[in-house]
PDB file of N, CA and C in Angstrom:
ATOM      1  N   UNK A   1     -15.502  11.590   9.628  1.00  0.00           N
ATOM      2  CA  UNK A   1     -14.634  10.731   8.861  1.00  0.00           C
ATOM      3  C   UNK A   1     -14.124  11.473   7.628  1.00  0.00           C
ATOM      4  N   UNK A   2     -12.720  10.887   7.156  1.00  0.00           N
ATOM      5  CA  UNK A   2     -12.549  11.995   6.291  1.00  0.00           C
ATOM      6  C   UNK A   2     -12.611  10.581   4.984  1.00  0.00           C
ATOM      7  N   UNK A   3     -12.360  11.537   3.732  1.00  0.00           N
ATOM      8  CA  UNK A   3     -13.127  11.040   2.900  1.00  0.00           C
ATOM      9  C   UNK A   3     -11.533   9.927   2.040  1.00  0.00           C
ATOM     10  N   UNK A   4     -11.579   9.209   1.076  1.00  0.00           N
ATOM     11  CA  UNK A   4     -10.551   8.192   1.085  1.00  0.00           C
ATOM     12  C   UNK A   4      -9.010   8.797   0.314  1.00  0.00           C
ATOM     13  N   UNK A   5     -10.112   9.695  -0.783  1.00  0.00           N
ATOM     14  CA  UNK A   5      -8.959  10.185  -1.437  1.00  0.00           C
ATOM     15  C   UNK A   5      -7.950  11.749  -1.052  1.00  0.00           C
ATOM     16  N   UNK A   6      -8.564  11.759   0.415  1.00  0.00           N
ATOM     17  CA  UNK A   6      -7.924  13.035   1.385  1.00  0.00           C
ATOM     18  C   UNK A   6      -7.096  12.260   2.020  1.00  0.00           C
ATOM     19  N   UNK A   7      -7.587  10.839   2.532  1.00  0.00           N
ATOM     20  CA  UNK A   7      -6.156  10.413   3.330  1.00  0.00           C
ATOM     21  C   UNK A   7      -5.079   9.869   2.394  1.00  0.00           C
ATOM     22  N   UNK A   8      -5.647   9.536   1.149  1.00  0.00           N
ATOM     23  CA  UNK A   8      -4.362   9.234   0.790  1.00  0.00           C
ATOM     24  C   UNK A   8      -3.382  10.218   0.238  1.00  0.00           C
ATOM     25  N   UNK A   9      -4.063  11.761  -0.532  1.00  0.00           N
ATOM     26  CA  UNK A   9      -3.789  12.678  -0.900  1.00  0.00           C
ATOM     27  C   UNK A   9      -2.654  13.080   0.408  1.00  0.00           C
ATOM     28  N   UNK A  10      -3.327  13.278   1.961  1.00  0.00           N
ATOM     29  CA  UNK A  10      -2.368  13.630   3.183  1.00  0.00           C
ATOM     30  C   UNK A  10      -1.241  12.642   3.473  1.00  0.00           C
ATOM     31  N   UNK A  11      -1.408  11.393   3.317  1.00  0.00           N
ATOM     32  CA  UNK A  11      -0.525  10.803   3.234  1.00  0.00           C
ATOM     33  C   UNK A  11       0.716  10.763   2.082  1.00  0.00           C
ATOM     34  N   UNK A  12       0.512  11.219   0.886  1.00  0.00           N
ATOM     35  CA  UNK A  12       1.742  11.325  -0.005  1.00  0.00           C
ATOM     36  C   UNK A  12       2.224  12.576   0.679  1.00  0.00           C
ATOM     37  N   UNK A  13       1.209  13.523   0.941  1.00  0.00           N
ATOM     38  CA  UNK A  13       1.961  15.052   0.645  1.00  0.00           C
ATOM     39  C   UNK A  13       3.081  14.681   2.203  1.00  0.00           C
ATOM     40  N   UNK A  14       2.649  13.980   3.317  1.00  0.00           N
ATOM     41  CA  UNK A  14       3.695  13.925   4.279  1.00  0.00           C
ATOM     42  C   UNK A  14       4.931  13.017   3.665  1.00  0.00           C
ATOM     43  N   UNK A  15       4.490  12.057   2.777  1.00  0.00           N
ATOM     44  CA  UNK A  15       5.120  11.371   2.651  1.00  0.00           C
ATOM     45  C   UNK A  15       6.143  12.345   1.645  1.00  0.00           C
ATOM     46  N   UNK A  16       6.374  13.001   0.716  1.00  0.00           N
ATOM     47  CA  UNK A  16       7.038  14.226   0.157  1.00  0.00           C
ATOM     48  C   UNK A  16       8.124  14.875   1.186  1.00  0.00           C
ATOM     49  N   UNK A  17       6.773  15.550   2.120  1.00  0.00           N
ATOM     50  CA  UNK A  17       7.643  16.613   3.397  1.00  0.00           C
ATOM     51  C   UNK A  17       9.047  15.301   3.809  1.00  0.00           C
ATOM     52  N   UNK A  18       8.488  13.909   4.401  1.00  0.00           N
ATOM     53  CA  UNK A  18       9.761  13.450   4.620  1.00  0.00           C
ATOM     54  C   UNK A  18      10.601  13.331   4.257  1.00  0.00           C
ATOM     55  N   UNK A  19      10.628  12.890   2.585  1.00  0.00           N
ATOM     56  CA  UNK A  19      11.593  12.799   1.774  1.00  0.00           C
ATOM     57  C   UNK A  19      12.556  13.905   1.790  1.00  0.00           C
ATOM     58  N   UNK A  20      11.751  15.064   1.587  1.00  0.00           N
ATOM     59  CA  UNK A  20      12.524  16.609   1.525  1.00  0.00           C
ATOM     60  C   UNK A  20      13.105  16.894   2.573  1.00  0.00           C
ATOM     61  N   UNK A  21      12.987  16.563   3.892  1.00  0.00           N
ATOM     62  CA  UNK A  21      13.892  16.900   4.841  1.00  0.00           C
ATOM     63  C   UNK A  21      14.498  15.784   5.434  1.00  0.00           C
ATOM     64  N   UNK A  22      14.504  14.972   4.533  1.00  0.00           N
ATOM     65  CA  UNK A  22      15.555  13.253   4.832  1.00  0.00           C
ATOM     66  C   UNK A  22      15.100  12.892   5.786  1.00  0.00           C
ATOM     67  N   UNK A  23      13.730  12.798   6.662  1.00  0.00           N
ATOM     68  CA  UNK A  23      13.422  12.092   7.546  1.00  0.00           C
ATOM     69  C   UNK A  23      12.173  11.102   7.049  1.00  0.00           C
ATOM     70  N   UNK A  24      12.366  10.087   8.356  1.00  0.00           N
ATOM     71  CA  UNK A  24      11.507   8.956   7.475  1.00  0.00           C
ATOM     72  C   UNK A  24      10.639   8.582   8.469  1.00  0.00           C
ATOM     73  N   UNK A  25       9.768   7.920   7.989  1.00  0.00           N
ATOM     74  CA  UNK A  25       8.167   7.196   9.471  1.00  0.00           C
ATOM     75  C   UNK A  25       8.887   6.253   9.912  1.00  0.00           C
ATOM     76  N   UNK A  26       8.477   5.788  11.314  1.00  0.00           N
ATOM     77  CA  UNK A  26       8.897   4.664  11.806  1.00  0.00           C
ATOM     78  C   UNK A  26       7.474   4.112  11.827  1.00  0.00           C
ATOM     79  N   UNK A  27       7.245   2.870  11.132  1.00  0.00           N
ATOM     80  CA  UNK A  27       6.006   2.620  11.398  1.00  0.00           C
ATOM     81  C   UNK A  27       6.241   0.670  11.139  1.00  0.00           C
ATOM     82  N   UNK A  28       5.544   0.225  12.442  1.00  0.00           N
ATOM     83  CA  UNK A  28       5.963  -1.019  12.197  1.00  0.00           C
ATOM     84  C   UNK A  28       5.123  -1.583  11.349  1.00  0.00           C
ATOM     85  N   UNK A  29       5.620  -2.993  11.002  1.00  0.00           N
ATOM     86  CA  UNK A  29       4.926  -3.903   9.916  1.00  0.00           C
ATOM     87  C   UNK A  29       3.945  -4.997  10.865  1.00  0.00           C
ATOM     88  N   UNK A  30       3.483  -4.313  11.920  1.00  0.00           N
ATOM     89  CA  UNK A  30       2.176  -6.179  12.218  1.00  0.00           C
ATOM     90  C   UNK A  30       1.839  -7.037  10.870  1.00  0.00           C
ATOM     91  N   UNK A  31       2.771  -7.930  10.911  1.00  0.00           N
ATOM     92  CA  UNK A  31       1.681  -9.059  10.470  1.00  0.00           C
ATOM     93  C   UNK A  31       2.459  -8.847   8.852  1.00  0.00           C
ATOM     94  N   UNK A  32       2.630  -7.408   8.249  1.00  0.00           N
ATOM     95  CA  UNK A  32       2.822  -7.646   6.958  1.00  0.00           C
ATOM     96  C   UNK A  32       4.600  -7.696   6.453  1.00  0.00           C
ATOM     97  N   UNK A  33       4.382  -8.319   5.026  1.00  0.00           N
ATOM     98  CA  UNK A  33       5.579  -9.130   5.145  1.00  0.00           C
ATOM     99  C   UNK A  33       6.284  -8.268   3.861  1.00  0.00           C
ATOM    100  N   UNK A  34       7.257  -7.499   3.919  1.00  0.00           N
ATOM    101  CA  UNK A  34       7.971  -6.984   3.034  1.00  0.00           C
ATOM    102  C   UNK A  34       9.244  -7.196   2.212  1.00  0.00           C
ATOM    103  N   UNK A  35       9.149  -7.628   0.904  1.00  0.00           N
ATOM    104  CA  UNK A  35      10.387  -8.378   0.759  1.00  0.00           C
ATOM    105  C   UNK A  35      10.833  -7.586  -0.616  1.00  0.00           C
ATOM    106  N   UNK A  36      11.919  -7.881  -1.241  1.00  0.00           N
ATOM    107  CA  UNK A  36      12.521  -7.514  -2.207  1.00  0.00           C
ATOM    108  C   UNK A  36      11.598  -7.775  -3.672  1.00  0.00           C
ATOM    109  N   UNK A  37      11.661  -7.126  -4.552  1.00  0.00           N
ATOM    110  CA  UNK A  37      10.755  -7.490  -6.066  1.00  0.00           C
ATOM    111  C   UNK A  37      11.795  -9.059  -6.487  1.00  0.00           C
ATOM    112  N   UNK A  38      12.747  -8.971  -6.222  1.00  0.00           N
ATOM    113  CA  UNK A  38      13.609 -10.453  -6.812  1.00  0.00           C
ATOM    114  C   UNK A  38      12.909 -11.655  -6.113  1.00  0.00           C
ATOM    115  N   UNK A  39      12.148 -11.652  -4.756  1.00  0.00           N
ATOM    116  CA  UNK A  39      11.909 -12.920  -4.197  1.00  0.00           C
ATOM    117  C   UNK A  39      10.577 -13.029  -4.796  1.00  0.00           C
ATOM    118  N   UNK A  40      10.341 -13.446  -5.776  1.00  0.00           N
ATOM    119  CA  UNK A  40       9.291 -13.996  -6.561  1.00  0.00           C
ATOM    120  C   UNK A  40       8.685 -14.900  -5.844  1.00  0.00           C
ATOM    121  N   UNK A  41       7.567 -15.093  -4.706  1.00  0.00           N
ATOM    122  CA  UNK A  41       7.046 -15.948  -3.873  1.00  0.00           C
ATOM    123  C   UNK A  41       5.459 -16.087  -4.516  1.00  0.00           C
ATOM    124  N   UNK A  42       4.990 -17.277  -4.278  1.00  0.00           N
ATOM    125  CA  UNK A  42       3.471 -17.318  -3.998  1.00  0.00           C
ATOM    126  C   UNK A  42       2.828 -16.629  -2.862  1.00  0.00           C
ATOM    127  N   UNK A  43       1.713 -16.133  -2.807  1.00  0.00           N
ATOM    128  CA  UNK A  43       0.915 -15.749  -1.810  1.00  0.00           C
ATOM    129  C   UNK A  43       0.710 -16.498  -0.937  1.00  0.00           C
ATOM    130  N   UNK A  44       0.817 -16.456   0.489  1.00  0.00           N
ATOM    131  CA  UNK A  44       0.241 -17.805   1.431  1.00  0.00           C
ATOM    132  C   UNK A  44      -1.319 -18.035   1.132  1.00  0.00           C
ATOM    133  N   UNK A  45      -2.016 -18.593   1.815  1.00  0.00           N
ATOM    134  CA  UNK A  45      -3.603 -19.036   1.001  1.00  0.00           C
ATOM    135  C   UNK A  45      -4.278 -17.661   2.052  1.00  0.00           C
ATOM    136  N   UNK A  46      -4.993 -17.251   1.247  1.00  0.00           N
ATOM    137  CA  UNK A  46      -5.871 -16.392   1.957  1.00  0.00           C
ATOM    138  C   UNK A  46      -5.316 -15.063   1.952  1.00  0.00           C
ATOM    139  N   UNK A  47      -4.241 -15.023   1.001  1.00  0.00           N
ATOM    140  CA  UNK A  47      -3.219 -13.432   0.864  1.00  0.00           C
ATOM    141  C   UNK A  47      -3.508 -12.956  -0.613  1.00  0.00           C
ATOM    142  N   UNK A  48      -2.768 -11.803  -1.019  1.00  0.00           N
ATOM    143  CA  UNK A  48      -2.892 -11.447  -1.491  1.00  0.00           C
ATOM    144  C   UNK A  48      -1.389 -10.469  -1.916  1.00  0.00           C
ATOM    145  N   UNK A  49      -0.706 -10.217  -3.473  1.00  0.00           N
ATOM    146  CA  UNK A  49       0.607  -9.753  -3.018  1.00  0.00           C
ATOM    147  C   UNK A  49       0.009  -8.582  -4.075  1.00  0.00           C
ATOM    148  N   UNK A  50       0.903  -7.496  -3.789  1.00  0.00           N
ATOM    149  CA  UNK A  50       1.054  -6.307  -4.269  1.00  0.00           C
ATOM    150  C   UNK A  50       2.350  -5.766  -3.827  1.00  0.00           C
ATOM    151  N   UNK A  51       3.339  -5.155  -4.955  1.00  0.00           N
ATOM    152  CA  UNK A  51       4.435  -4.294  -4.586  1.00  0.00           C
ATOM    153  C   UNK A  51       4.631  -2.752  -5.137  1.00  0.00           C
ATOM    154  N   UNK A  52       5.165  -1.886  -4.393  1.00  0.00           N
ATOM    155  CA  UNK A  52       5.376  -0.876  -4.621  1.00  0.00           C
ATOM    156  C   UNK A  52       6.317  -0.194  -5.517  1.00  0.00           C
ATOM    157  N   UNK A  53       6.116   0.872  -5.305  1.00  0.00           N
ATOM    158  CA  UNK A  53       7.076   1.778  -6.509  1.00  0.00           C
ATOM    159  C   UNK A  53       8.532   1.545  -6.540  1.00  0.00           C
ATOM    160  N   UNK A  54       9.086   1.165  -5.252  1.00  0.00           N
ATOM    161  CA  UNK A  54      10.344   1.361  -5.080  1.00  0.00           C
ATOM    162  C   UNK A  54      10.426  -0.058  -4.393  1.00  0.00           C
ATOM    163  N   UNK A  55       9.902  -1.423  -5.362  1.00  0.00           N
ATOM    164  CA  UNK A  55       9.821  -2.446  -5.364  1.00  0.00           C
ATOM    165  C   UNK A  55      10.157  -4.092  -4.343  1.00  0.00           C
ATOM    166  N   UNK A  56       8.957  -2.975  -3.062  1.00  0.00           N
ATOM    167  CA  UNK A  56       8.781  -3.661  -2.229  1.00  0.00           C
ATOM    168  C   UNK A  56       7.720  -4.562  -2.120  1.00  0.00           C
ATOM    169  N   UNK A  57       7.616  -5.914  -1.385  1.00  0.00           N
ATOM    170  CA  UNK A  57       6.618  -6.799  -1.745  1.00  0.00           C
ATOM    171  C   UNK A  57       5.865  -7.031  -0.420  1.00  0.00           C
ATOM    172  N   UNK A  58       4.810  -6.792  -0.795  1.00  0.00           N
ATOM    173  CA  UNK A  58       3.536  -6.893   0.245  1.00  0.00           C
ATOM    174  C   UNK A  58       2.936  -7.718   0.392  1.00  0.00           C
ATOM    175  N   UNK A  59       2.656  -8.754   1.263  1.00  0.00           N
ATOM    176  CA  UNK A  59       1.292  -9.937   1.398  1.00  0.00           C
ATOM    177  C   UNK A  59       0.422  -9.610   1.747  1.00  0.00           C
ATOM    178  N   UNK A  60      -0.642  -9.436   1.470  1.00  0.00           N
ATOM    179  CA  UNK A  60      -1.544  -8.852   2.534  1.00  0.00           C
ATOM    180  C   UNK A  60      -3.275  -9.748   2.629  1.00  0.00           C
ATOM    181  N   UNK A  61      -3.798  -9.722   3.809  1.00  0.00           N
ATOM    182  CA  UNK A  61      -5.218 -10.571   3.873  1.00  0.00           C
ATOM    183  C   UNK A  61      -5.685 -10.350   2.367  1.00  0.00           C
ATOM    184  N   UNK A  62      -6.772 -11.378   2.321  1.00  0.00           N
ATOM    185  CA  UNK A  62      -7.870 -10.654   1.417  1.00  0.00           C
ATOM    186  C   UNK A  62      -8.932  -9.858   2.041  1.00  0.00           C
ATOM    187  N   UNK A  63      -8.801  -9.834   3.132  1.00  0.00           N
ATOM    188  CA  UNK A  63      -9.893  -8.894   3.684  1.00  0.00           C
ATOM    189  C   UNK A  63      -9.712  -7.535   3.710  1.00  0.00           C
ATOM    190  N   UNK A  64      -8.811  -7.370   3.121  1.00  0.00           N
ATOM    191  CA  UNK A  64      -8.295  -5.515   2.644  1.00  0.00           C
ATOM    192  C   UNK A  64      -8.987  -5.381   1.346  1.00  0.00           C
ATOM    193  N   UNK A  65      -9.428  -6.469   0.650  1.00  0.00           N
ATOM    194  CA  UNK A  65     -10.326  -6.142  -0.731  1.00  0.00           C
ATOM    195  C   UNK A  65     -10.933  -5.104  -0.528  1.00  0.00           C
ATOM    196  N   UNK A  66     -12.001  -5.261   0.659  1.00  0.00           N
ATOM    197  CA  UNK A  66     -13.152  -4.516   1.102  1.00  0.00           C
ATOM    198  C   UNK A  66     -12.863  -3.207   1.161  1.00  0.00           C
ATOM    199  N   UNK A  67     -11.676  -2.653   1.958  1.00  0.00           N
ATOM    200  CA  UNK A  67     -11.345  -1.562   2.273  1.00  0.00           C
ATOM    201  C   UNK A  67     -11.368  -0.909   1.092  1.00  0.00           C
ATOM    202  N   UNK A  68     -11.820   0.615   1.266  1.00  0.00           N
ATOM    203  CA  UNK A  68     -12.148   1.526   0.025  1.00  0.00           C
ATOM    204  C   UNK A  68     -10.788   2.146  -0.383  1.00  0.00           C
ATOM    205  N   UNK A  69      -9.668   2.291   0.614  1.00  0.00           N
ATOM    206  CA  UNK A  69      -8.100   3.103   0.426  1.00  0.00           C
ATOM    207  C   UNK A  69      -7.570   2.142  -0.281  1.00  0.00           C
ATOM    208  N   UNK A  70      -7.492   0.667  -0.094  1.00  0.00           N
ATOM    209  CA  UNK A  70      -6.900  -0.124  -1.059  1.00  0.00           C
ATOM    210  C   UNK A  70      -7.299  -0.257  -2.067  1.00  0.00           C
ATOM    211  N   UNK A  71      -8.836  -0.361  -2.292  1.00  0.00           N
ATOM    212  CA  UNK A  71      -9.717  -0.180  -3.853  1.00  0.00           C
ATOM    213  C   UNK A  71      -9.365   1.037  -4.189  1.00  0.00           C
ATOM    214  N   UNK A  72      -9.267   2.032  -3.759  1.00  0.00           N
ATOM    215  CA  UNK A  72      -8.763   3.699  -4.603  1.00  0.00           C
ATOM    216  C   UNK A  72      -6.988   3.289  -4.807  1.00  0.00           C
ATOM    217  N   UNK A  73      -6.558   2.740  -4.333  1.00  0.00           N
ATOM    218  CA  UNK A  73      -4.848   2.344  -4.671  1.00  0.00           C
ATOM    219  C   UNK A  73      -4.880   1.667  -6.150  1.00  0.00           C
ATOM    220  N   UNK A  74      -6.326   0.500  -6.100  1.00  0.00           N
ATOM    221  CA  UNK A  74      -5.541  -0.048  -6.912  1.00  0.00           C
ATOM    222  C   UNK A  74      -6.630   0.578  -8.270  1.00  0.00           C
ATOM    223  N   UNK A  75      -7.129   1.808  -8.387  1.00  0.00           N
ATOM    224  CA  UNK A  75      -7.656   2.292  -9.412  1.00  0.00           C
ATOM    225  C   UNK A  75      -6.582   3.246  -9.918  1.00  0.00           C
ATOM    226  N   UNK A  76      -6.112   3.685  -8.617  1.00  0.00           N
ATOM    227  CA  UNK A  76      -4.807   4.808  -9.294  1.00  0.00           C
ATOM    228  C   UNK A  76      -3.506   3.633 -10.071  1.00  0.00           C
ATOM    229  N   UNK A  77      -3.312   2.600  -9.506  1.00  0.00           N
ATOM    230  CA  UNK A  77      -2.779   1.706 -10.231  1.00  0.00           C
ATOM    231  C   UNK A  77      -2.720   1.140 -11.463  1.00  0.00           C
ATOM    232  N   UNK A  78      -4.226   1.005 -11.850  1.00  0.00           N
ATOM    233  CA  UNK A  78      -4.839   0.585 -13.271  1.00  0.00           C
ATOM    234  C   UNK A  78      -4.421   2.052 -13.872  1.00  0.00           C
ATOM    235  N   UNK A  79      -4.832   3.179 -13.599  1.00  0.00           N
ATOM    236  CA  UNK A  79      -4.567   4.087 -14.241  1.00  0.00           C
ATOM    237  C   UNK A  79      -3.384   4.581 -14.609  1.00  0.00           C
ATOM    238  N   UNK A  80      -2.471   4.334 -13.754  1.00  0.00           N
ATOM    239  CA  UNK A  80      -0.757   4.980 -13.723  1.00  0.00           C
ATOM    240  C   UNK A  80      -0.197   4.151 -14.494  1.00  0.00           C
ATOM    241  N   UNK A  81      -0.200   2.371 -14.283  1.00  0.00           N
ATOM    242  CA  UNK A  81       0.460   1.593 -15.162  1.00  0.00           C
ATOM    243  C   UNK A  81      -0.183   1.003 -16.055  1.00  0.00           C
ATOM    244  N   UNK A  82      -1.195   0.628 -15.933  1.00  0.00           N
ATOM    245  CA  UNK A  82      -2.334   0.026 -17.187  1.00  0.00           C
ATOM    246  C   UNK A  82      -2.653  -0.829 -16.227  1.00  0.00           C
ATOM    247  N   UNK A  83      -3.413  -2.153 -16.435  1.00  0.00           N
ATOM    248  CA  UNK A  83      -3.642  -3.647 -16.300  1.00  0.00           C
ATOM    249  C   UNK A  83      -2.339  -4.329 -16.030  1.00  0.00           C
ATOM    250  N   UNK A  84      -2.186  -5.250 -15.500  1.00  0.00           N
ATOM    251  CA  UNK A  84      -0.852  -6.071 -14.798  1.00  0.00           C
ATOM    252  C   UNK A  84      -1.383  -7.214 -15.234  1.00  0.00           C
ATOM    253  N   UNK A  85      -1.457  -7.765 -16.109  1.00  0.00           N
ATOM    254  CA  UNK A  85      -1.837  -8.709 -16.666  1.00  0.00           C
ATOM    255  C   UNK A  85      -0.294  -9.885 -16.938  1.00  0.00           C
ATOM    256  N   UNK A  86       0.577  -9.116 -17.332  1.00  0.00           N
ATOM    257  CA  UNK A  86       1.846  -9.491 -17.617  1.00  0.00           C
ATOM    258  C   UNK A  86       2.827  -9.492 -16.403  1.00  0.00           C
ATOM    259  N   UNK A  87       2.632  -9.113 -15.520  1.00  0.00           N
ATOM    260  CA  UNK A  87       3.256  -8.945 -14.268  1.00  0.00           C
ATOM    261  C   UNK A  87       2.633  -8.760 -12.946  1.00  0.00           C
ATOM    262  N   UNK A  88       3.690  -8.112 -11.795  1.00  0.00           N
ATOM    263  CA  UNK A  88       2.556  -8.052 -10.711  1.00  0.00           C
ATOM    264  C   UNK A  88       1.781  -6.800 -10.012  1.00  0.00           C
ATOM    265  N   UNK A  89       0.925  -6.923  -9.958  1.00  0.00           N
ATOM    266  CA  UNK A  89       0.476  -5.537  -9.681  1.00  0.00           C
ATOM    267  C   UNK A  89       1.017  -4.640  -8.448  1.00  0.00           C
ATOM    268  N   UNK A  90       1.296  -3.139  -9.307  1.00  0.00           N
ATOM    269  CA  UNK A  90       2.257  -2.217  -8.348  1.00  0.00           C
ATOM    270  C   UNK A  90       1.063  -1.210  -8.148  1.00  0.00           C
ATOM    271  N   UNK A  91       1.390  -0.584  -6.623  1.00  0.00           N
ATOM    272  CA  UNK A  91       1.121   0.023  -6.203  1.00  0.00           C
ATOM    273  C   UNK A  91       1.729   1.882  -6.675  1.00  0.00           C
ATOM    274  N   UNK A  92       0.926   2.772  -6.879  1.00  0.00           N
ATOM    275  CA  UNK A  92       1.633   3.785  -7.274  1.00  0.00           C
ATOM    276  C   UNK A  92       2.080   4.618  -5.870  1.00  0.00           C
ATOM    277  N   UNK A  93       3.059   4.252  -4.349  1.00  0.00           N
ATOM    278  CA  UNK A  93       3.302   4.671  -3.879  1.00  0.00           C
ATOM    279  C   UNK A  93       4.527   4.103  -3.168  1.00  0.00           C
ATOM    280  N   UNK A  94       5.277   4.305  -2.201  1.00  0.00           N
ATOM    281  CA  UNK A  94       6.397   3.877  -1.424  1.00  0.00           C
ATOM    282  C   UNK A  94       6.087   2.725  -0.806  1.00  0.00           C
ATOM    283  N   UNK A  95       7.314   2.119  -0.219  1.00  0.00           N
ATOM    284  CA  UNK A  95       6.643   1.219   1.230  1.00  0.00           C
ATOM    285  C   UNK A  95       6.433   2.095   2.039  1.00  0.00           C
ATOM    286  N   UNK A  96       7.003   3.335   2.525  1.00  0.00           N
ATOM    287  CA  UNK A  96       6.637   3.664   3.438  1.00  0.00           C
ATOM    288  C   UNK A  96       5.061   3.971   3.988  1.00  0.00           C
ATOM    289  N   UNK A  97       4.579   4.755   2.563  1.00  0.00           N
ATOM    290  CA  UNK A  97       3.370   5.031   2.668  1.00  0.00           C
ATOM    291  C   UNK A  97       2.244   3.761   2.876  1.00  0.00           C
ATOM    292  N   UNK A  98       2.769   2.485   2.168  1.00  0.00           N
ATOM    293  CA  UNK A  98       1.740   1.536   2.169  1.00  0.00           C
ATOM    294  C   UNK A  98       2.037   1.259   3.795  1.00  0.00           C
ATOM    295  N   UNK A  99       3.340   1.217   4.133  1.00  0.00           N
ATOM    296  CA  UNK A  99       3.138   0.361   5.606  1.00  0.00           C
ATOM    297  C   UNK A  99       2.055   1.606   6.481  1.00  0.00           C
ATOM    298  N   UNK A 100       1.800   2.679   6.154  1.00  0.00           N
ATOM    299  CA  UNK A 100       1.247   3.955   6.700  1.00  0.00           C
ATOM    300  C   UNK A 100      -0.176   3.129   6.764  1.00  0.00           C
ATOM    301  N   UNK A 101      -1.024   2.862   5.556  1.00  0.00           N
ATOM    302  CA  UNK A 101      -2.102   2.544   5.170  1.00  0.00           C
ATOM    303  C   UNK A 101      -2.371   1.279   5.716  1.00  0.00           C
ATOM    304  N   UNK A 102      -1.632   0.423   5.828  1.00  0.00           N
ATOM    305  CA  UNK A 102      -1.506  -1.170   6.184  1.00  0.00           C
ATOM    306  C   UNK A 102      -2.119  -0.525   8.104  1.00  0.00           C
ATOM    307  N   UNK A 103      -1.193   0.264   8.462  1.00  0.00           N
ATOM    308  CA  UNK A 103      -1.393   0.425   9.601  1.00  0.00           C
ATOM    309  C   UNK A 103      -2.717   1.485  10.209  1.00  0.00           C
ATOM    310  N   UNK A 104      -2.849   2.073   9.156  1.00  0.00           N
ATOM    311  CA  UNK A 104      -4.421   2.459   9.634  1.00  0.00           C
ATOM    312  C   UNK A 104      -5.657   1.836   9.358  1.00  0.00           C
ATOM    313  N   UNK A 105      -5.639   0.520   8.502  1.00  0.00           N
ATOM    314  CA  UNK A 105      -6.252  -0.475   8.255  1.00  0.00           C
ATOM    315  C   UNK A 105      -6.860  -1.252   9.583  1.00  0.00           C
ATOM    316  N   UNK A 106      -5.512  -1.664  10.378  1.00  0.00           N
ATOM    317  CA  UNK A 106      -5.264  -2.827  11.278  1.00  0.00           C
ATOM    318  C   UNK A 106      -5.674  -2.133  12.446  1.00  0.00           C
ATOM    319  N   UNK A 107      -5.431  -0.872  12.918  1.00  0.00           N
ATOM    320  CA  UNK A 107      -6.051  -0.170  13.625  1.00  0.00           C
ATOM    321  C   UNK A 107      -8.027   0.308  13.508  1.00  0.00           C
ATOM    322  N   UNK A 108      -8.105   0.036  12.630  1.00  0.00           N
ATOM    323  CA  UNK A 108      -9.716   0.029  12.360  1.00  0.00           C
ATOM    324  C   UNK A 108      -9.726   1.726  11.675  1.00  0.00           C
ATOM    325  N   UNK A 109      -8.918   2.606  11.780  1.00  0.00           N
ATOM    326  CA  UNK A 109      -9.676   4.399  11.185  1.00  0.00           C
ATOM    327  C   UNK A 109      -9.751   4.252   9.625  1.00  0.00           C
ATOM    328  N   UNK A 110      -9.449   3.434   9.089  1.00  0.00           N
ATOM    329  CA  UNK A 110      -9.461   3.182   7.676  1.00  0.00           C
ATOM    330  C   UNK A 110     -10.704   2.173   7.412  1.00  0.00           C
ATOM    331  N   UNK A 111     -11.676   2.313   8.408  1.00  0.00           N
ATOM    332  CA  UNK A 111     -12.168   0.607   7.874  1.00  0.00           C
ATOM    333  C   UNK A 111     -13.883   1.219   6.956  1.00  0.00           C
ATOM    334  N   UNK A 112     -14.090   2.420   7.285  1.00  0.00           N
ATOM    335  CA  UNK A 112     -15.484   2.867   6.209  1.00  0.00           C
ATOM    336  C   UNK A 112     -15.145   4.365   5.691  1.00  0.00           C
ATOM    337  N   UNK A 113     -13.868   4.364   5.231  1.00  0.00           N
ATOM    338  CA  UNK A 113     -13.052   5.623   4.388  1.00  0.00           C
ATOM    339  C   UNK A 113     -13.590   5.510   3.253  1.00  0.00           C
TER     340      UNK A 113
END
């Protein structure tokens, strides 16, 4: 198993390579719901929202608490922007990359990272 802050470390650095040669992941969304930072929604019950850098909006279970890649997200989070106390808490990465993570979650290889 590799360790949490290697996959996410491998995951920006691809996520970079794509940018730099204008190609992008195709990676679908099961289940998660991505919307604009303007649609200011409540969480459905049992969710949880977080949006990204480039102010995409995420619902996601609460059962991703557990997961250690989302707890290391949202420490690099506290650290990059402060506390979200005043707003909503951002993720310090793309959608692309979160739908990356979302999807190795749901697949189980993320589940004791």
């Amino acid at each position: 198993m590799f360790p949490t802050k290697k996959i996410i470390k491998s995951a920006m650095k691809l996520q970079k390579m794509a940018a730099f040669e204008n190609r992008s992941f195709r990676i679908s969304m099961r289940g998660i719901y991505a919307y604009r930072l303007s649609s200011l929604q409540v969480a459905d019950k049992g969710h949880f929202v977080i949006y990204t850098t480039d102010r995409r909006r995420f619902s996601m279970p609460l059962s991703y608490l557990n997961n250690n890649i989302v707890l290391e997200l949202f420490k690099r989070s506290d650290e990059e922007f402060g506390p979200s106390s005043d707003g909503p808490i951002t993720f310090p990465c793309d959608a692309v990359l979160m739908n990356y993570i979302v999807c190795l979650i749901q697949q189980g290889v993320a589940k004791n990272l």
